[in-house]
N, C-alpha and C. Protein backbone atom coordinates (compact mmCIF):
# COMPACT_ATOMS: atom_id res chain seq x y z
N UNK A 1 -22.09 82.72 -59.71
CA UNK A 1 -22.27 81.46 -59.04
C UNK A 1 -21.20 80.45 -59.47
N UNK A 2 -20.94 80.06 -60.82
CA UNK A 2 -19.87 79.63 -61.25
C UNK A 2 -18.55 79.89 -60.70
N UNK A 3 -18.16 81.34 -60.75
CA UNK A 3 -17.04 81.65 -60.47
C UNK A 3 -16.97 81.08 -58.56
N UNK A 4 -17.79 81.28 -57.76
CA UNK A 4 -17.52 80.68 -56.31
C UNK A 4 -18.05 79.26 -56.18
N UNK A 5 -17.96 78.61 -57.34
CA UNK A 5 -18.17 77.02 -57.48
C UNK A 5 -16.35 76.79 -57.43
N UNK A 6 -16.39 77.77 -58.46
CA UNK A 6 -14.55 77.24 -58.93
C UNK A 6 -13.75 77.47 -57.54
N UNK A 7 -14.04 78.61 -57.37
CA UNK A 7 -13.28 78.79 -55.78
C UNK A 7 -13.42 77.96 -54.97
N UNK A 8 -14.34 77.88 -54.88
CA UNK A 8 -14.11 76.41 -53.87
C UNK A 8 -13.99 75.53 -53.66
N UNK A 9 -14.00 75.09 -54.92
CA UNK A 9 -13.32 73.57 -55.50
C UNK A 9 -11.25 73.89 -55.59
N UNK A 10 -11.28 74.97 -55.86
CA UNK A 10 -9.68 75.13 -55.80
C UNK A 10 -9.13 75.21 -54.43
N UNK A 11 -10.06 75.60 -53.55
CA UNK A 11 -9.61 75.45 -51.90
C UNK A 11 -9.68 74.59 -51.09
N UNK A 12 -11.04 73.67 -51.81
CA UNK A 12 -10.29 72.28 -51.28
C UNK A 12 -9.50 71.37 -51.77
N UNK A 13 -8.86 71.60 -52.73
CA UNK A 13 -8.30 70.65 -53.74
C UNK A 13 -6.45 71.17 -53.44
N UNK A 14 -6.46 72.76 -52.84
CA UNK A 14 -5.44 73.36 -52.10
C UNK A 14 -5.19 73.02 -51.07
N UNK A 15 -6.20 72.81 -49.75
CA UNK A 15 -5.96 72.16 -48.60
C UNK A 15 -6.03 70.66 -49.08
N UNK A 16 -5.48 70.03 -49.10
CA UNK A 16 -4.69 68.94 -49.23
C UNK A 16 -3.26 68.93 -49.66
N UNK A 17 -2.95 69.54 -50.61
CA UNK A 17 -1.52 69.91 -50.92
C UNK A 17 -0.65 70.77 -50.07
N UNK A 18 -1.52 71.58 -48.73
CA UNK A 18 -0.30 72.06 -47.59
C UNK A 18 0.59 71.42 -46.69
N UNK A 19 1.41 71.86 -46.90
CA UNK A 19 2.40 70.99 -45.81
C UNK A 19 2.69 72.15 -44.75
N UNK A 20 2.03 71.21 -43.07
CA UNK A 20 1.80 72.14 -42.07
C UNK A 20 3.45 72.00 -41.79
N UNK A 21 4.19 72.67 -41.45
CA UNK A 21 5.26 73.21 -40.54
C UNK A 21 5.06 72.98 -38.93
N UNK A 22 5.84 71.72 -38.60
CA UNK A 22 5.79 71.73 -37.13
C UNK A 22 6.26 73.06 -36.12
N UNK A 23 5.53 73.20 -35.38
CA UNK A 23 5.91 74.25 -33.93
C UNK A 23 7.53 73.41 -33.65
N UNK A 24 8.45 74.61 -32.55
CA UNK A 24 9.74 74.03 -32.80
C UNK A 24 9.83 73.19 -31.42
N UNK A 25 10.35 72.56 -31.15
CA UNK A 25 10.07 71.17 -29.80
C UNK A 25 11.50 71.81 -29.12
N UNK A 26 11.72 71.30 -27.46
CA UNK A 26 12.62 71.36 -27.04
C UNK A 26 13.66 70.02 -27.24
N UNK A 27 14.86 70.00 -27.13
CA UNK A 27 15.57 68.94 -27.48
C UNK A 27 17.17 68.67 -26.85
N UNK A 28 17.35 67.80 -26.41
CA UNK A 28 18.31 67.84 -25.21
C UNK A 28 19.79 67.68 -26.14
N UNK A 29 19.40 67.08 -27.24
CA UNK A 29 20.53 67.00 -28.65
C UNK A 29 21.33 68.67 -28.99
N UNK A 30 22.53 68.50 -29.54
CA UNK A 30 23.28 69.42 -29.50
C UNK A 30 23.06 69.86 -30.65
N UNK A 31 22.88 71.38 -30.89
CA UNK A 31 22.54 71.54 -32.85
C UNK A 31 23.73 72.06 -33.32
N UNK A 32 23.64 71.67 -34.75
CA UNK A 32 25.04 71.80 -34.89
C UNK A 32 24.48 73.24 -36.53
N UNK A 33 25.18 74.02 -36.93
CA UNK A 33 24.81 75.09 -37.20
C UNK A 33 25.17 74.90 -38.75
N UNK A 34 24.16 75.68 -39.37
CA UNK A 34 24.70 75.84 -41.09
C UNK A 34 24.20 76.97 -41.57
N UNK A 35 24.53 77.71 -41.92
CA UNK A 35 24.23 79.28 -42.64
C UNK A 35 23.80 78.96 -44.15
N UNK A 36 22.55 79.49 -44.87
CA UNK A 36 22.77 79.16 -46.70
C UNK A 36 22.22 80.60 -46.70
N UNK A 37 23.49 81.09 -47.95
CA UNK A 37 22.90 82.20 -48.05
C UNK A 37 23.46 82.16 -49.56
N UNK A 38 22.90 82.56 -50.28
CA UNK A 38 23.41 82.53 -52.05
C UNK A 38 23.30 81.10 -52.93
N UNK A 39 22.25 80.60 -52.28
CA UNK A 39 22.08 79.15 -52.17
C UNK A 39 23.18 78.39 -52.06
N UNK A 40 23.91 78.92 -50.49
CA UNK A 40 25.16 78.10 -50.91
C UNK A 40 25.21 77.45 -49.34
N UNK A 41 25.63 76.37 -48.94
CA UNK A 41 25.58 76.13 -47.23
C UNK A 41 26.57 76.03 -46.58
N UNK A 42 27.10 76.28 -45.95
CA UNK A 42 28.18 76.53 -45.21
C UNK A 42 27.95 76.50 -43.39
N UNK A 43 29.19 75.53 -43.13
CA UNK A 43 28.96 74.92 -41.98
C UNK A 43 29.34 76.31 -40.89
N UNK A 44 28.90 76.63 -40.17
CA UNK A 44 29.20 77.49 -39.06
C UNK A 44 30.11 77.28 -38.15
N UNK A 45 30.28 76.32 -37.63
CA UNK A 45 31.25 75.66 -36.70
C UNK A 45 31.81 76.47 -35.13
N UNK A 46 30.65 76.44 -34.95
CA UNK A 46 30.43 77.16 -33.15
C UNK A 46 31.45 76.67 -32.52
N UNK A 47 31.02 75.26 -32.50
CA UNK A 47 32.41 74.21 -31.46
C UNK A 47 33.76 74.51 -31.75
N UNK A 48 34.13 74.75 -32.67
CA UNK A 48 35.76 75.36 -32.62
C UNK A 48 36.11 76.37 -32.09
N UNK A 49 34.58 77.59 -32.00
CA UNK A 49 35.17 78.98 -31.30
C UNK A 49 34.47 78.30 -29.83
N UNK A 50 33.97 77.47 -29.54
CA UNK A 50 33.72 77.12 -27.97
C UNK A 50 35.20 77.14 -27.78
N UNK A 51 35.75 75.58 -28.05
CA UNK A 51 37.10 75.29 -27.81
C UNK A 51 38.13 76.31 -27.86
N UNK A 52 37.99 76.93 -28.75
CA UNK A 52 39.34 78.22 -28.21
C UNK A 52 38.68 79.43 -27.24
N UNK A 53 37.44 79.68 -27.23
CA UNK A 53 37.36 80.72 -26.12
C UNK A 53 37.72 79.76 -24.45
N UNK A 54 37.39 78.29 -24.45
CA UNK A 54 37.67 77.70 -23.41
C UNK A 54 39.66 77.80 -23.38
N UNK A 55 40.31 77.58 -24.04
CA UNK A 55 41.80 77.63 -24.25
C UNK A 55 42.55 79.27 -23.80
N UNK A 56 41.28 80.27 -24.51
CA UNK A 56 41.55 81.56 -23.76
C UNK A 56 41.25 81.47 -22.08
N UNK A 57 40.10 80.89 -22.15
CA UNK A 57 39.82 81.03 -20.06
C UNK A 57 40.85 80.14 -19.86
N UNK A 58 41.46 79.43 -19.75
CA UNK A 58 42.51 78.72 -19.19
C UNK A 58 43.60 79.50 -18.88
N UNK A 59 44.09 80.50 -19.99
CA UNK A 59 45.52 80.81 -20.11
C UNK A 59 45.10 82.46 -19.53
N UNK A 60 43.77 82.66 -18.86
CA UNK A 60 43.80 83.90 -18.39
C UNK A 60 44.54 84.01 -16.77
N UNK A 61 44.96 85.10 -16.15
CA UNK A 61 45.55 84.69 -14.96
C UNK A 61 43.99 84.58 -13.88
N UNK A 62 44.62 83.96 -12.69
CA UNK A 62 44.09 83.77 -11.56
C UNK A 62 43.64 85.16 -10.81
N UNK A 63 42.39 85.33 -10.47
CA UNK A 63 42.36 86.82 -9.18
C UNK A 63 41.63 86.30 -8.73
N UNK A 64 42.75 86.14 -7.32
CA UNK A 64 42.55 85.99 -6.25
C UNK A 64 41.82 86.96 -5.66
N UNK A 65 40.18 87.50 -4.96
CA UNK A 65 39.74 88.46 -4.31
C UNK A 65 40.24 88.33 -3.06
N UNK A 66 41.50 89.40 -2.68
CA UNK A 66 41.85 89.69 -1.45
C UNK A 66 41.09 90.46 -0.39
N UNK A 67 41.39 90.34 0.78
CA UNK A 67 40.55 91.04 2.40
C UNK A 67 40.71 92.49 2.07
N UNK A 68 39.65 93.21 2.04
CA UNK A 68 39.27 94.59 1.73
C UNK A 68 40.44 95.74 2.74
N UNK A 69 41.19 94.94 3.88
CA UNK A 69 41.54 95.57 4.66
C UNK A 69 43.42 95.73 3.98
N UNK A 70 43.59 94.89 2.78
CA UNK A 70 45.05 95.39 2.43
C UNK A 70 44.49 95.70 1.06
N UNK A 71 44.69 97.59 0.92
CA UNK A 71 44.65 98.20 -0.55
C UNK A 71 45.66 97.67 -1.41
N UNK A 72 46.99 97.89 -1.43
CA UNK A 72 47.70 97.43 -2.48
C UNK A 72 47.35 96.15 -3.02
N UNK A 73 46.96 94.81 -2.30
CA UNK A 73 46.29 93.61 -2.96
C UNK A 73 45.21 93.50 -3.55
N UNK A 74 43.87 94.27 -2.79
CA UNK A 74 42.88 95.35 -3.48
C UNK A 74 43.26 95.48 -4.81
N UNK A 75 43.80 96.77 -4.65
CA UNK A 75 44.45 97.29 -6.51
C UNK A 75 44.60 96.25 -7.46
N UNK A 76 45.73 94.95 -7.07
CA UNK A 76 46.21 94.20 -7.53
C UNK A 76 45.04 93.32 -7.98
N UNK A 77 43.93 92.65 -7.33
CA UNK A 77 42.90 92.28 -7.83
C UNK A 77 42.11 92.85 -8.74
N UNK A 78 41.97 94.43 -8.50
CA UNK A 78 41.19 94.48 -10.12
C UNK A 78 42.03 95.15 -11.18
N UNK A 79 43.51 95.42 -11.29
CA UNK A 79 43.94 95.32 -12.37
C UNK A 79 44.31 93.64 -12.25
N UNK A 80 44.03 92.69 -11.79
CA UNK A 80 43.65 91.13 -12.82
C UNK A 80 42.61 90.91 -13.29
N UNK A 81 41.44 91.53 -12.32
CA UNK A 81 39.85 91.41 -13.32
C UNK A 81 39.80 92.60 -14.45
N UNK A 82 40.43 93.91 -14.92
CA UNK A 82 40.41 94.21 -15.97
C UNK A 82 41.27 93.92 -16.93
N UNK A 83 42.81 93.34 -16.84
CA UNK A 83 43.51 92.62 -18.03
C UNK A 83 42.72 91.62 -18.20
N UNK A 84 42.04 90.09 -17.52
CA UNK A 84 41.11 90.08 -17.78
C UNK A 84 39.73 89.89 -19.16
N UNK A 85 39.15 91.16 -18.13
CA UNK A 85 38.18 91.85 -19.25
C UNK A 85 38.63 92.03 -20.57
N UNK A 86 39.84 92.87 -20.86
CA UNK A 86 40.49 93.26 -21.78
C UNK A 86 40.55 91.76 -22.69
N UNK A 87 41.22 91.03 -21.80
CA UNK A 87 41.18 89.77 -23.27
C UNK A 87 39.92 89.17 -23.52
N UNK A 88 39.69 89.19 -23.16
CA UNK A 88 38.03 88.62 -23.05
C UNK A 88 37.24 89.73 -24.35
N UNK A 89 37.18 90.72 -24.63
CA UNK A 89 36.76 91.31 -25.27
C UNK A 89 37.24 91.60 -26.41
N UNK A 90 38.74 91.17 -26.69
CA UNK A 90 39.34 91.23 -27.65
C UNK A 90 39.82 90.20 -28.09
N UNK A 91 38.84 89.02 -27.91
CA UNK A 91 39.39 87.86 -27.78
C UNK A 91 38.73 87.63 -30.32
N UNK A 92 39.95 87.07 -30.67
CA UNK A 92 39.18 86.70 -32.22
C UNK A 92 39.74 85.30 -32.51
N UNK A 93 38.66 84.53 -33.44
CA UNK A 93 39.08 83.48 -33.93
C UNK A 93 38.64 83.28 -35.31
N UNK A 94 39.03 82.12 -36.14
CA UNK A 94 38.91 81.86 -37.25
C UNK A 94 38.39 80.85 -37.37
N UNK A 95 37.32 80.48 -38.22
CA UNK A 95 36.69 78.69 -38.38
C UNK A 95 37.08 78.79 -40.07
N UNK A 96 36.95 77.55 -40.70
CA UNK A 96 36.99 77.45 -42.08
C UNK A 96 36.10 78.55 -43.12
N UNK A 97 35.49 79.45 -42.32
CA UNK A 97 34.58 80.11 -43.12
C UNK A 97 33.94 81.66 -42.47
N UNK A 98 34.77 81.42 -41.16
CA UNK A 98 34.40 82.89 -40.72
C UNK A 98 35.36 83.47 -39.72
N UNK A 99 35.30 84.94 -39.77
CA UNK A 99 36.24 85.76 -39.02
C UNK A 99 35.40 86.23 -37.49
N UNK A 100 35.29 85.31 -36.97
CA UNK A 100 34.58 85.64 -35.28
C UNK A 100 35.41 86.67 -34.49
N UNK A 101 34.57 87.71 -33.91
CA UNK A 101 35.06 88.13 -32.48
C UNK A 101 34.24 88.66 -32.03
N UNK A 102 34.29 88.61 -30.36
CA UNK A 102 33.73 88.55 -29.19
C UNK A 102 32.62 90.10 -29.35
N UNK A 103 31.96 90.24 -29.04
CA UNK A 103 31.13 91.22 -29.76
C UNK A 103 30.54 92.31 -28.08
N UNK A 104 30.27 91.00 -27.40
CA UNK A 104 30.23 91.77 -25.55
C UNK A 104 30.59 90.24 -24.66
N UNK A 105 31.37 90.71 -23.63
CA UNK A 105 31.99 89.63 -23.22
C UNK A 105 31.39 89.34 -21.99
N UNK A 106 30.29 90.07 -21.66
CA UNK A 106 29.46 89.99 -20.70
C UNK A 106 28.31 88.31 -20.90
N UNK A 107 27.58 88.87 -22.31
CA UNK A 107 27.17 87.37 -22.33
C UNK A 107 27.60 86.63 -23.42
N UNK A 108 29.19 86.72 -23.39
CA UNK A 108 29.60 85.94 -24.32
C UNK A 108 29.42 85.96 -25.61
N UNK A 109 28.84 86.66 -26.10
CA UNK A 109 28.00 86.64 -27.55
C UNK A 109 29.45 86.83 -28.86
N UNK A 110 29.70 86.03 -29.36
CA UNK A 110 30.47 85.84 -30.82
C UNK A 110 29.67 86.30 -32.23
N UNK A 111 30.41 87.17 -32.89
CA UNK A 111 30.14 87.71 -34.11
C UNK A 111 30.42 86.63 -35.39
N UNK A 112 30.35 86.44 -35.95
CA UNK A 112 30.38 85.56 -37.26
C UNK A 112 30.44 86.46 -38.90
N UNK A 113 31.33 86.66 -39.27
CA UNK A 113 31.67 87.50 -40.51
C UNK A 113 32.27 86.29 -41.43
N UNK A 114 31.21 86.07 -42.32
CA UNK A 114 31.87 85.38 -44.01
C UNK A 114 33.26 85.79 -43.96
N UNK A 115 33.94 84.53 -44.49
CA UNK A 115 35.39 84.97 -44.97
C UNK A 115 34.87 85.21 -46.32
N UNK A 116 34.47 84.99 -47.29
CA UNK A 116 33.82 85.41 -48.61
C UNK A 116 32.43 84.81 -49.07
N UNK A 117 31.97 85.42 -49.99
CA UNK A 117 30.40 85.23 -50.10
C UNK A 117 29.84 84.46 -50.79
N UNK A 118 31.49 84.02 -51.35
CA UNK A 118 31.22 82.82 -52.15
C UNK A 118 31.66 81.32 -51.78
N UNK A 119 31.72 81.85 -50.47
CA UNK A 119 31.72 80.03 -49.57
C UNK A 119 30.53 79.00 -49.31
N UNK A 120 30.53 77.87 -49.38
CA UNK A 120 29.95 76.91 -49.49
C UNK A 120 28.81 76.11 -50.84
N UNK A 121 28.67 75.31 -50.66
CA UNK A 121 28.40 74.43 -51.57
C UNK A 121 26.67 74.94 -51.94
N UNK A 122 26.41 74.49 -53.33
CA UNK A 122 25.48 74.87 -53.77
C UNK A 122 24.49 73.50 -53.57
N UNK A 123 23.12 73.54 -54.65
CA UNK A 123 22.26 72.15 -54.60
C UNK A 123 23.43 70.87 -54.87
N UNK A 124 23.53 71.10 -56.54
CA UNK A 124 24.21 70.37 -56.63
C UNK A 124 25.72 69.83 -56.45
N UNK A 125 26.56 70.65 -55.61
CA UNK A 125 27.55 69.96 -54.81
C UNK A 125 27.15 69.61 -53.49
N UNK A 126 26.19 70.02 -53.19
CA UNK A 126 25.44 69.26 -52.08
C UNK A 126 25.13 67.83 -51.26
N UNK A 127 24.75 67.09 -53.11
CA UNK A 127 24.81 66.36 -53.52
C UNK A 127 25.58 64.79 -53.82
N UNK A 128 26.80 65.54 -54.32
CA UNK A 128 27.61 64.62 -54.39
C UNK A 128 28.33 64.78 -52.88
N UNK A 129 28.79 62.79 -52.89
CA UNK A 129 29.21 61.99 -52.19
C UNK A 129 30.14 62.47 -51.31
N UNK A 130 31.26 63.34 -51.53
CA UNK A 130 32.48 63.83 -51.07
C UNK A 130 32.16 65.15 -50.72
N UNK A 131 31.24 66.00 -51.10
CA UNK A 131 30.58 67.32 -50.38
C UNK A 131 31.46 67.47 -48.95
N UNK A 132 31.38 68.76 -48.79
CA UNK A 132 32.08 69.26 -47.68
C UNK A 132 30.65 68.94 -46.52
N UNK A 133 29.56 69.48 -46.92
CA UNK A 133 28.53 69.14 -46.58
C UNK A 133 28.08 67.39 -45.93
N UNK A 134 28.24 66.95 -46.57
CA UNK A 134 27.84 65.20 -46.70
C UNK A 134 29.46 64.77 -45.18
N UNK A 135 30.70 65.44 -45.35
CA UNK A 135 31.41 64.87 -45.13
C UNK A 135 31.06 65.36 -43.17
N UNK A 136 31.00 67.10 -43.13
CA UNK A 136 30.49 67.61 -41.90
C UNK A 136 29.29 66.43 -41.11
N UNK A 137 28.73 66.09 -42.03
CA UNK A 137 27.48 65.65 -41.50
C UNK A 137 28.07 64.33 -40.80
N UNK A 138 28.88 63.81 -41.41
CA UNK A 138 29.53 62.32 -40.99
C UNK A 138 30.02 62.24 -39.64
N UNK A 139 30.29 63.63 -39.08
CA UNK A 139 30.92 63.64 -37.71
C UNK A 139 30.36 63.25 -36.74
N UNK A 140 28.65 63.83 -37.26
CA UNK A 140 27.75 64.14 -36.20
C UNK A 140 26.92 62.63 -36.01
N UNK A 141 26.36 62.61 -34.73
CA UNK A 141 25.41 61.13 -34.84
C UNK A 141 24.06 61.72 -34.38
N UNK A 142 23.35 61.19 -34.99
CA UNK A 142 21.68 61.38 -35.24
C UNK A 142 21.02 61.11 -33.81
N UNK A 143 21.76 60.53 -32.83
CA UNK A 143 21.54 60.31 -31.42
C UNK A 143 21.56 61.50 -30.97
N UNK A 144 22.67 62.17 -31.16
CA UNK A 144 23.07 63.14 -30.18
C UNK A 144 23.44 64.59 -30.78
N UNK A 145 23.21 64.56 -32.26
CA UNK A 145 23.15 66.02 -32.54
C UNK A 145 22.45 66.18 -33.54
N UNK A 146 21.44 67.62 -33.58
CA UNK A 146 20.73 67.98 -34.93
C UNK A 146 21.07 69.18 -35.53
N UNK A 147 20.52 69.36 -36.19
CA UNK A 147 20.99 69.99 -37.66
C UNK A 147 20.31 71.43 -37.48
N UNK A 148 20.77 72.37 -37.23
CA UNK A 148 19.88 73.65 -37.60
C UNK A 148 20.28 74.60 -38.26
N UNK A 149 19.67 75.35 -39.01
CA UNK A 149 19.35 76.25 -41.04
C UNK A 149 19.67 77.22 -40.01
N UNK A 150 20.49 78.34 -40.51
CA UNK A 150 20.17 79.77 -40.55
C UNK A 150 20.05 80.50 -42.07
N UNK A 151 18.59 80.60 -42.84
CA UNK A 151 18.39 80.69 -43.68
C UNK A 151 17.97 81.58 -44.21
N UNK A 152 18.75 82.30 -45.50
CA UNK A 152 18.54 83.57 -45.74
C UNK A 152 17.70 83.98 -46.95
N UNK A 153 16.77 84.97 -47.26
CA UNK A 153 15.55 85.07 -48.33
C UNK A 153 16.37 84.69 -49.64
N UNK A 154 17.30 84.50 -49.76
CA UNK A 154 17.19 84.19 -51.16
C UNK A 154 17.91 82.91 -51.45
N UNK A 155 17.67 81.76 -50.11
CA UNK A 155 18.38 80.25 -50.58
C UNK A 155 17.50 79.36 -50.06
N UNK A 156 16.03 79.29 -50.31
CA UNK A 156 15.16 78.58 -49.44
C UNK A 156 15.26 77.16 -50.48
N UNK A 157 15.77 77.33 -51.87
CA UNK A 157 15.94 76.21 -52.74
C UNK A 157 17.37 75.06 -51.93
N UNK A 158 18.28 75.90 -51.58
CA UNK A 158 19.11 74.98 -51.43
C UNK A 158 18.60 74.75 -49.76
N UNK A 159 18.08 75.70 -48.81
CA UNK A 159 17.43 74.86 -47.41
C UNK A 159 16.99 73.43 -48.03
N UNK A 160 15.96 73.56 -48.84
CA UNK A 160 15.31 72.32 -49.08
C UNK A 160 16.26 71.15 -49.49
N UNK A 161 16.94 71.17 -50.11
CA UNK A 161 17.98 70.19 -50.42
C UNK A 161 19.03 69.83 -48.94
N UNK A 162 19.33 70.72 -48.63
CA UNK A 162 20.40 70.14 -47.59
C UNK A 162 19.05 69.65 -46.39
N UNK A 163 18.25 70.36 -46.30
CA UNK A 163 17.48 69.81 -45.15
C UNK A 163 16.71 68.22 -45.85
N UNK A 164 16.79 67.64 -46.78
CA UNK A 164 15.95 66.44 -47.23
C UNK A 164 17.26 65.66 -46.95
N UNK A 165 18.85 65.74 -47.70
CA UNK A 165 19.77 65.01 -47.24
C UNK A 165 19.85 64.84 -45.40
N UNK A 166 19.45 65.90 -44.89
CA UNK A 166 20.10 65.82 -43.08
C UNK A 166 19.11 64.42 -42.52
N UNK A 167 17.51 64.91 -43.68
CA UNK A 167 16.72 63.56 -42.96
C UNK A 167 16.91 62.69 -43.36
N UNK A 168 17.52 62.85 -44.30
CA UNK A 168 17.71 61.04 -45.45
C UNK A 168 18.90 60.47 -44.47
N UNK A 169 19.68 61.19 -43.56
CA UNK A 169 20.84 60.75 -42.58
C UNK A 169 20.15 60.59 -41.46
N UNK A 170 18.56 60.79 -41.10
CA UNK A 170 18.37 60.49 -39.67
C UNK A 170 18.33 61.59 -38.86
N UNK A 171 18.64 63.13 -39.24
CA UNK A 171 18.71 64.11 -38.34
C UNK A 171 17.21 64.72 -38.61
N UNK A 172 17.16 65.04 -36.70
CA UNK A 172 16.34 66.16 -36.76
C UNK A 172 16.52 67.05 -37.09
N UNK A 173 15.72 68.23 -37.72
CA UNK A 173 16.32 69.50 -38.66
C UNK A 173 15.26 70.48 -37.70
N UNK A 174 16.14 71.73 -37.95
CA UNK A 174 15.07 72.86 -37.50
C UNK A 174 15.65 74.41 -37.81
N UNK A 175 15.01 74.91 -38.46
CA UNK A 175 15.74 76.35 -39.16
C UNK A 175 15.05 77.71 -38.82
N UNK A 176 15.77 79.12 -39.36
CA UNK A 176 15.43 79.89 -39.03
C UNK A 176 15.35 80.64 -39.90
N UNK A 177 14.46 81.29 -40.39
CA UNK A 177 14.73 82.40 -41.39
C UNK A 177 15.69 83.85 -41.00
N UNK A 178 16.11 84.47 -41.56
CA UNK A 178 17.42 85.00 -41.38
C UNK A 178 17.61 86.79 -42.36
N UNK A 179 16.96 88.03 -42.03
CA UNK A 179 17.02 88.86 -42.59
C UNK A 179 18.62 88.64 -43.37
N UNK A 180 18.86 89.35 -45.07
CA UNK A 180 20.21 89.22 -45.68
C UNK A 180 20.99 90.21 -44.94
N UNK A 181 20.53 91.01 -44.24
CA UNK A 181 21.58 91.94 -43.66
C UNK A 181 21.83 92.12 -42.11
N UNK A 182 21.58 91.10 -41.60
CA UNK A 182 22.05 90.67 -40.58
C UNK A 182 22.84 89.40 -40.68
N UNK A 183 23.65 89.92 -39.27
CA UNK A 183 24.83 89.04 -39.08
C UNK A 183 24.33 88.15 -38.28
N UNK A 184 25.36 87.29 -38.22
CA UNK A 184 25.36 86.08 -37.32
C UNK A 184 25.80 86.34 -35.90
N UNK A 185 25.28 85.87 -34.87
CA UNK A 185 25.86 86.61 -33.55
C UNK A 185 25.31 85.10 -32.34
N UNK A 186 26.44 84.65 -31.86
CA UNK A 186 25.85 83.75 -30.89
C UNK A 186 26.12 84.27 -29.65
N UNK A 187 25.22 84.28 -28.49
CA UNK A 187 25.95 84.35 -27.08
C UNK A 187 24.52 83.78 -26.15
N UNK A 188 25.35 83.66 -24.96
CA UNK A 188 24.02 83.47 -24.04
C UNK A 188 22.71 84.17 -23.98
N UNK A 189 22.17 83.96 -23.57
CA UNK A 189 20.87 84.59 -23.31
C UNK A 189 20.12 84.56 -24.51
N UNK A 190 20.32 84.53 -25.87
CA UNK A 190 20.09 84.33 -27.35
C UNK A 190 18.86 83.38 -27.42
N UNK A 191 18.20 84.01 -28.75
CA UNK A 191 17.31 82.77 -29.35
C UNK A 191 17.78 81.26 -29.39
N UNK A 192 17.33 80.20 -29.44
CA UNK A 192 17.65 79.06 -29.37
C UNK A 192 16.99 78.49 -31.42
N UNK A 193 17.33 78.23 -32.25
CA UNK A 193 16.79 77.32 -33.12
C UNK A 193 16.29 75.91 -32.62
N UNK A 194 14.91 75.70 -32.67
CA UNK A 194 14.92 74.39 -31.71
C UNK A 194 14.39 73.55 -32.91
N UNK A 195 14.18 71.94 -32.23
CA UNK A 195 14.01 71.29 -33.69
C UNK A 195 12.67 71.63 -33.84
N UNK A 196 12.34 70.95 -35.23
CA UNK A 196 10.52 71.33 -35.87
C UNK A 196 10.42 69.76 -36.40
């Protein structure tokens, strides 16, 4: 009898100390991406491989779909839609922290490979003032872009830190937990991180 006195004095004295986790909301704000993995955070930086896969569609040529009734122009149209394809699929870029390439060019989807494993900032460079972290964040405005974790089992210490600075700046935050042996992969049709 004692012993389910204690129990249940420890379960309500437990429900009060949970902190519920919001469901994730839709949000018309742009998220801007951070990977922690080794308790370390590191900015992802999608928008730079937007901007150069847009710099690749520019500099791809024109095909023109010609009248089915002249073959040689025929031909000529889809060797332009497979050179093309070809760049499009072999398309690679570099951000401050990762070796991207195009993974299927169908829905766009970009690969994300660490340049090393020992990139980005820990709790405490987090922290300080001049952080690579603190400085990324400065770009962004709390109007119009939020913050989202791709977070891996063994840095939920430093999530908590960079996610208390993003709100102490005003951002909505919203993260994802993140098996260690999976990669990073963005393309259309993809999960969305939405805010919480």
């Amino acid at each position: 009898m004692f012993v389910s006195l204690f129990v249940s004095l420890v379960t309500v004295e437990a429900a009060d100390s949970v902190i519920q986790t919001p469901l994730a909301s839709e949000s018309k704000k742009i998220p801007r991406f951070f990977e922690i993995r080794n308790n370390k955070v590191t900015y992802v930086d999608d928008e730079k491989v937007g901007k150069d896969m847009e710099v690749l569609m520019g500099n791809l040529p024109a095909c023109n779909r010609p009248e089915f009734t002249n073959v040689e122009a025929y031909e000529n149209y889809r060797s332009c839609i497979r050179s093309r394809a070809g760049r499009l699929v072999n398309f690679k870029t570099k951000t401050a922290h990762y070796n991207v390439t195009m993974t299927n060019a169908a829905t766009f989807s970009h690969l994300y490979v660490p340049i090393s494993n020992e990139q980005g900032e820990n709790k405490e460079q987090l922290a300080l003032k001049d952080s690579e972290f603190q400085r990324t964040l400065e770009k962004f405005k709390s109007k119009d872009d939020y913050i989202a974790f791709i977070v891996r089992p063994d840095s939920f210490s430093a999530f908590r830190a960079a996610r208390k600075q993003a709100w102490k700046q005003g951002f909505q935050v919203g993260w994802e937990p993140h098996k260690e042996e999976d990669a990073i992969t963005f393309g259309s049709g993809g999960k969305e991180i939405g805010v919480q």
